[in-house]
Protein backbone atom coordinates (compact mmCIF):
# COMPACT_ATOMS: atom_id res chain seq x y z
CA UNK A 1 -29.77 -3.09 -0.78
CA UNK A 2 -28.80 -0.31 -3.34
CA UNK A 3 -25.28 0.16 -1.21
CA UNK A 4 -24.90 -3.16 -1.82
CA UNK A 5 -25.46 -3.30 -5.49
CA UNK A 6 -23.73 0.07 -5.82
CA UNK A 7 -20.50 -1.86 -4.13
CA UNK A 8 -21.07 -5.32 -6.04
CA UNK A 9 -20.87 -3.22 -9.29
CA UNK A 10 -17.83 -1.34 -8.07
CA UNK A 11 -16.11 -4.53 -7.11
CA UNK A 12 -16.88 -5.77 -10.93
CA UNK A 13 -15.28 -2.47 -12.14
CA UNK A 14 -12.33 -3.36 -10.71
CA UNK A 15 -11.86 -6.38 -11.21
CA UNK A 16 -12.63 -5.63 -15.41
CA UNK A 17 -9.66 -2.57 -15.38
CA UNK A 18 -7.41 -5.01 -13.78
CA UNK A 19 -7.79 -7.56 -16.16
CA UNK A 20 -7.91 -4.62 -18.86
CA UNK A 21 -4.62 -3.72 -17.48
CA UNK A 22 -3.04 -7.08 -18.23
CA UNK A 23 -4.35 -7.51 -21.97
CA UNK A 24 -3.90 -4.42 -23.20
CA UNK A 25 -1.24 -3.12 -25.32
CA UNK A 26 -1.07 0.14 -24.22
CA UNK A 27 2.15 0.68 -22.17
CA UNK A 28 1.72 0.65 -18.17
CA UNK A 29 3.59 4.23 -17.19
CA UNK A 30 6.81 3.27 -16.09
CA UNK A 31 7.50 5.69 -13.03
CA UNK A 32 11.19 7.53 -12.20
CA UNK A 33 11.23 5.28 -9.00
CA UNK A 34 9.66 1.92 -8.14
CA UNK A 35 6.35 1.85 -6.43
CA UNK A 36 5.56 1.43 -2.71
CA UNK A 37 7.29 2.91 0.00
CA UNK A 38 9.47 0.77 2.53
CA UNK A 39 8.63 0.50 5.83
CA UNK A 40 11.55 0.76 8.93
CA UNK A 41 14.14 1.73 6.80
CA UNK A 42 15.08 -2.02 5.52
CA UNK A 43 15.16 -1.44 1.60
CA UNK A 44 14.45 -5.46 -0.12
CA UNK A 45 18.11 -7.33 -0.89
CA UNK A 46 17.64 -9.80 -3.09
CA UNK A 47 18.02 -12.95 -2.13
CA UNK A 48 19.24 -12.10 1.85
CA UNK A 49 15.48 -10.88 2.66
CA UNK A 50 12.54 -12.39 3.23
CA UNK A 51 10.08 -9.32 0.76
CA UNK A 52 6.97 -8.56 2.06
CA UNK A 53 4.54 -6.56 -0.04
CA UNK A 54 1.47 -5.04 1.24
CA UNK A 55 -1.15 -3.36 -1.12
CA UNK A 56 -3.58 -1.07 1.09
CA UNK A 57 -6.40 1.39 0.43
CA UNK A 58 -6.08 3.97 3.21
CA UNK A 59 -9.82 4.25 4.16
CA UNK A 60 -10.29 0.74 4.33
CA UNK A 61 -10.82 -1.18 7.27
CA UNK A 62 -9.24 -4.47 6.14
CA UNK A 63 -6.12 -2.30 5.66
CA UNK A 64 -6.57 -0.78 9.32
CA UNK A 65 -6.83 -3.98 10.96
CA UNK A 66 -4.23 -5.32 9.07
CA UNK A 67 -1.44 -3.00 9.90
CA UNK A 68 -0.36 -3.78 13.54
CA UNK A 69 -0.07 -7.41 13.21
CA UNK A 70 2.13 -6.58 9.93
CA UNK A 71 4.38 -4.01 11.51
CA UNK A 72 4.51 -6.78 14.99
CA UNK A 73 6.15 -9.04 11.96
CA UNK A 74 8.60 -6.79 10.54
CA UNK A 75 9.88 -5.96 14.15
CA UNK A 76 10.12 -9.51 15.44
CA UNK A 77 12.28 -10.35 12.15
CA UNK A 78 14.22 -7.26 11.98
CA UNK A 79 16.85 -7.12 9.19
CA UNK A 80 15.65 -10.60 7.97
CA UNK A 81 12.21 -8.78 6.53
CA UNK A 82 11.30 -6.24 4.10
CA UNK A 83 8.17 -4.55 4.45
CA UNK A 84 7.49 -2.86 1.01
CA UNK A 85 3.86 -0.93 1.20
CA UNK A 86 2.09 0.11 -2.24
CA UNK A 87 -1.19 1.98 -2.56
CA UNK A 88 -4.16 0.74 -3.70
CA UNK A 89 -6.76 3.04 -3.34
CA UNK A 90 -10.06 1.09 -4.26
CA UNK A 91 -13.31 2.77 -6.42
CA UNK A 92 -15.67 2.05 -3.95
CA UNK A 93 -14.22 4.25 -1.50
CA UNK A 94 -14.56 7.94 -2.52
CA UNK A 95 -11.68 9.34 -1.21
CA UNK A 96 -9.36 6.80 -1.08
CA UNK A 97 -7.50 8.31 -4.15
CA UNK A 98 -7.12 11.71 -2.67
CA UNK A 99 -5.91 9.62 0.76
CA UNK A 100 -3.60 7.79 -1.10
CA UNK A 101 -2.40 11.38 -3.30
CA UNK A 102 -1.57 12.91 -0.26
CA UNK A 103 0.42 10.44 1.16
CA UNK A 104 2.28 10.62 -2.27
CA UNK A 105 2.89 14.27 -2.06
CA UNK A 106 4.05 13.75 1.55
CA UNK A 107 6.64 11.07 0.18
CA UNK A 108 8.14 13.72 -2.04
CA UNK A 109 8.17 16.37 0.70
CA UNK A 110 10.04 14.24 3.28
CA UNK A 111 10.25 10.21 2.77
CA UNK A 112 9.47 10.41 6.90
CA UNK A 113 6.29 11.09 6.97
CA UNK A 114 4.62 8.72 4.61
CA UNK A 115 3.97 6.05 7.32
CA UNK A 116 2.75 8.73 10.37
CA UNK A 117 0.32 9.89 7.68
CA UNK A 118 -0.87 6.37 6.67
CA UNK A 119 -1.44 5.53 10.36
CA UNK A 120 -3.73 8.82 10.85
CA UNK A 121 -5.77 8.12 8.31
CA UNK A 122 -6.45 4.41 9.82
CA UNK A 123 -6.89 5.77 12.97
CA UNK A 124 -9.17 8.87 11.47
CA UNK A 125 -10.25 6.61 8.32
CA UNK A 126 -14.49 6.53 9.70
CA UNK A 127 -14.71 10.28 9.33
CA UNK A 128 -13.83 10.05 5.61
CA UNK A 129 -16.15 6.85 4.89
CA UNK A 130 -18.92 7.10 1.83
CA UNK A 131 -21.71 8.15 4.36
CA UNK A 132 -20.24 10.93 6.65
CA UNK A 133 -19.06 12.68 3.37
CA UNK A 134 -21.50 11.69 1.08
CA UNK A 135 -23.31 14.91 1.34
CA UNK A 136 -19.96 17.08 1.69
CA UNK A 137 -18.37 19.11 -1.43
CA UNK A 138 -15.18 17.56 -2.78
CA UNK A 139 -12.94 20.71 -1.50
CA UNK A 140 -14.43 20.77 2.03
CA UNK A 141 -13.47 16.74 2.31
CA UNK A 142 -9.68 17.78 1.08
CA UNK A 143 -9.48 20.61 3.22
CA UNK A 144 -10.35 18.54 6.33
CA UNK A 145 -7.93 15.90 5.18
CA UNK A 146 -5.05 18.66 4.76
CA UNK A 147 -6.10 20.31 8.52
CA UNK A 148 -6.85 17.58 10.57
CA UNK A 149 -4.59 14.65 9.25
CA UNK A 150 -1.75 15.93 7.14
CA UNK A 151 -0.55 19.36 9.16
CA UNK A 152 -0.37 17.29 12.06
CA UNK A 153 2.03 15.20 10.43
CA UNK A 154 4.21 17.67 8.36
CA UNK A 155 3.95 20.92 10.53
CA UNK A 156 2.01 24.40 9.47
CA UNK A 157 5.35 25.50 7.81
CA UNK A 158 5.34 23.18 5.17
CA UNK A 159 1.53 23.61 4.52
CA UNK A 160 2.39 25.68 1.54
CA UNK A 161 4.53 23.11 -0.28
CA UNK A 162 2.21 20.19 0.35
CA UNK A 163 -0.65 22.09 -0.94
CA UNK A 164 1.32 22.79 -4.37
CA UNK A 165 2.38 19.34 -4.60
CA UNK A 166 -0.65 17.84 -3.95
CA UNK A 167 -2.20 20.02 -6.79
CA UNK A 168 0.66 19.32 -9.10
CA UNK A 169 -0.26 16.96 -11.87
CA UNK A 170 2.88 14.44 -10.80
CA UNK A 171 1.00 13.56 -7.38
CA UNK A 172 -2.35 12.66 -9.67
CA UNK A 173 0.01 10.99 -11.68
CA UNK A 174 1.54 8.90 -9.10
CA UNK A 175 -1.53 7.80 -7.70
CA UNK A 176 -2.40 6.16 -10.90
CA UNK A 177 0.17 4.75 -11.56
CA UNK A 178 0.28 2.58 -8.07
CA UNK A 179 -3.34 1.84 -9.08
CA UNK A 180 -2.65 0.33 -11.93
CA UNK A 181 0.72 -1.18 -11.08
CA UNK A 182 -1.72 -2.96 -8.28
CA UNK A 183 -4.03 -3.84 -11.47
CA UNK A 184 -1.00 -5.35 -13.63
CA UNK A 185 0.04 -7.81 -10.65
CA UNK A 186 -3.59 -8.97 -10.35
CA UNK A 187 -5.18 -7.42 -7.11
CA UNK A 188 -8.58 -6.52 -6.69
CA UNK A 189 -9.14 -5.69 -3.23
CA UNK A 190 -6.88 -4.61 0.10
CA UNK A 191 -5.34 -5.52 1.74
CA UNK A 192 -3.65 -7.83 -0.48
CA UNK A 193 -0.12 -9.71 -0.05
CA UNK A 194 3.15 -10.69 -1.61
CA UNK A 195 5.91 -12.74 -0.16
CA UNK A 196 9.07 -12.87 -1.89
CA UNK A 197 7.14 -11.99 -5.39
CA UNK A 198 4.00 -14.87 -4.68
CA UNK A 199 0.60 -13.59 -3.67
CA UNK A 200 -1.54 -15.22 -0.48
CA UNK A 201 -4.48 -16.57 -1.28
CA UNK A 202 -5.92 -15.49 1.98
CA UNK A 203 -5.30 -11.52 0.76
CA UNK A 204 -8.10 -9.19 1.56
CA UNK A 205 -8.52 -9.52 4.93
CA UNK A 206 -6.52 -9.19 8.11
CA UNK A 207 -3.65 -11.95 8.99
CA UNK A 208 -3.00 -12.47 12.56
CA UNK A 209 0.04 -12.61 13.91
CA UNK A 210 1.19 -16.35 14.21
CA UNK A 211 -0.46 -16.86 9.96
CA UNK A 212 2.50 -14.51 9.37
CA UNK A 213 5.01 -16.40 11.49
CA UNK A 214 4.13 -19.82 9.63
CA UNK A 215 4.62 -18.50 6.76
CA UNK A 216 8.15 -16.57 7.09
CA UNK A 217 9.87 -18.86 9.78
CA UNK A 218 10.99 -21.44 7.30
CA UNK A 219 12.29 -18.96 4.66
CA UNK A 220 14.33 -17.42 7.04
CA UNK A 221 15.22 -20.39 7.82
CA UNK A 222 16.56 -21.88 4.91
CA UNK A 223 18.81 -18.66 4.58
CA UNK A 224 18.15 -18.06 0.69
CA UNK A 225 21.40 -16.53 -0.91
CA UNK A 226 21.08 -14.73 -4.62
CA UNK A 227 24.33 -16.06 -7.18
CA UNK A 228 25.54 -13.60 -9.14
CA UNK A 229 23.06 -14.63 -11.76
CA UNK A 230 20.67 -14.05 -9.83
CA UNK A 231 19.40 -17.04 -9.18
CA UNK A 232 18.96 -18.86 -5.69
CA UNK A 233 20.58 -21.60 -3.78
CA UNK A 234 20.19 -22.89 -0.67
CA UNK A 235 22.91 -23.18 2.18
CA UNK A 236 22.79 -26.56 2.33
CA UNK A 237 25.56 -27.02 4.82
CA UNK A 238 23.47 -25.42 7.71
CA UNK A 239 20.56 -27.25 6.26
CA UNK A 240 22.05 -30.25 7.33
């Protein structure tokens, strides 16, 4: 009953620093590149792709069961789809935020092993849950992190540099900043969804397969083009 209240109040915290984020004054950090990392290599055109975005908290399990069906998407559409994936690493879950700094400091290392290291810690995400840690010292959980998920990924040679970048100020620093860039478009929880710039209503839990299909088979469809102004229009000759 007290995990439960403990998590309810969480939730509420949350929910009050995004709202914070959209009424307050104070400037969100504008970061040197835009948030998220894009998945198979298909950057977002405007206006020739159908954008995905995905907010997910690395240690949850909404996230984890969300993934395949996402990445079964992106592959059936190909170059029709962008897959852009932000961080959101959520208060309730202790070490979601040094999850999601490490994948950060991975990202500046070598762009290619952002998504292996995502998909380890889904895989590996139960080890690093409130309760199996709970009673474990913040460096011991960060060490097992770095050993058993991240040199895996990035190879005992490059242990050294991952280790200074993930102490570096910039990789706390760009950890907050997808936090609150999560905040300022209004999600609470993960995983949580965009398509072309509008969020699901059904975010925060997993979407199978065929939910997904529904929804981008008659964008792709319509074969949205951008004008020079930016603005759409619709091909209304192959409409037809």
């Amino acid at each position: 009953m007290m995990e439960a209240s403990r998590g309810v109040s969480l939730l509420l915290l949350v929910i009050i620093g995004c709202s914070l984020c959209l009424v307050c004054r104070a400037q969100i950090p504008i970061p040197a590149r835009t948030d998220g990392f894009v998945y198979g290599g298909k950057p977002p055109t405007w206006g020739e792709t159908v954008v995905i975005e995905a907010f997910n908290d690395p240690v949850c399990p909404d996230s984890r069961d969300a993934w395949p069906e996402l990445k079964k998407v992106v592959e059936h559409y190909g170059s029709k789809v962008s897959l852009i994936v932000h961080l959101f690493p959520l208060p309730y879950h202790h070490y979601a935020f040094i999850a999601s700094r490490s994948i950060h400091t991975v990202n500046k290392m070598n762009s290619s092993f952002v998504f292996p290291l995502l998909e380890k810690f889904f895989k590996c995400q139960e080890d690093y849950y409130n309760q199996p840690t709970y009673k474990k010292p913040t460096a011991v959980v960060v060490d097992e992190i770095t050993k058993n998920l991240v040199v895996p990924v990035i190879g005992k040679t490059s242990l050294p540099a991952y280790k200074a970048g993930f102490n570096d100020s910039w990789s706390d620093q760009a950890t907050r900043i997808s936090f609150k860039y999560g905040c300022a478009r209004g999600v609470t929880g993960t995983p949580y969804f965009f398509v072309n710039g509008i969020p699901l209503n059904v975010s925060g839990s997993p979407l199978e397969y065929k939910y997904w299909t529904d929804i981008i088979d008659p964008l792709v469809t319509q074969k949205l083009r951008a004008t020079p102004s930016g603005s759409f229009k619709n091909v209304l000759a192959e409409m037809a």
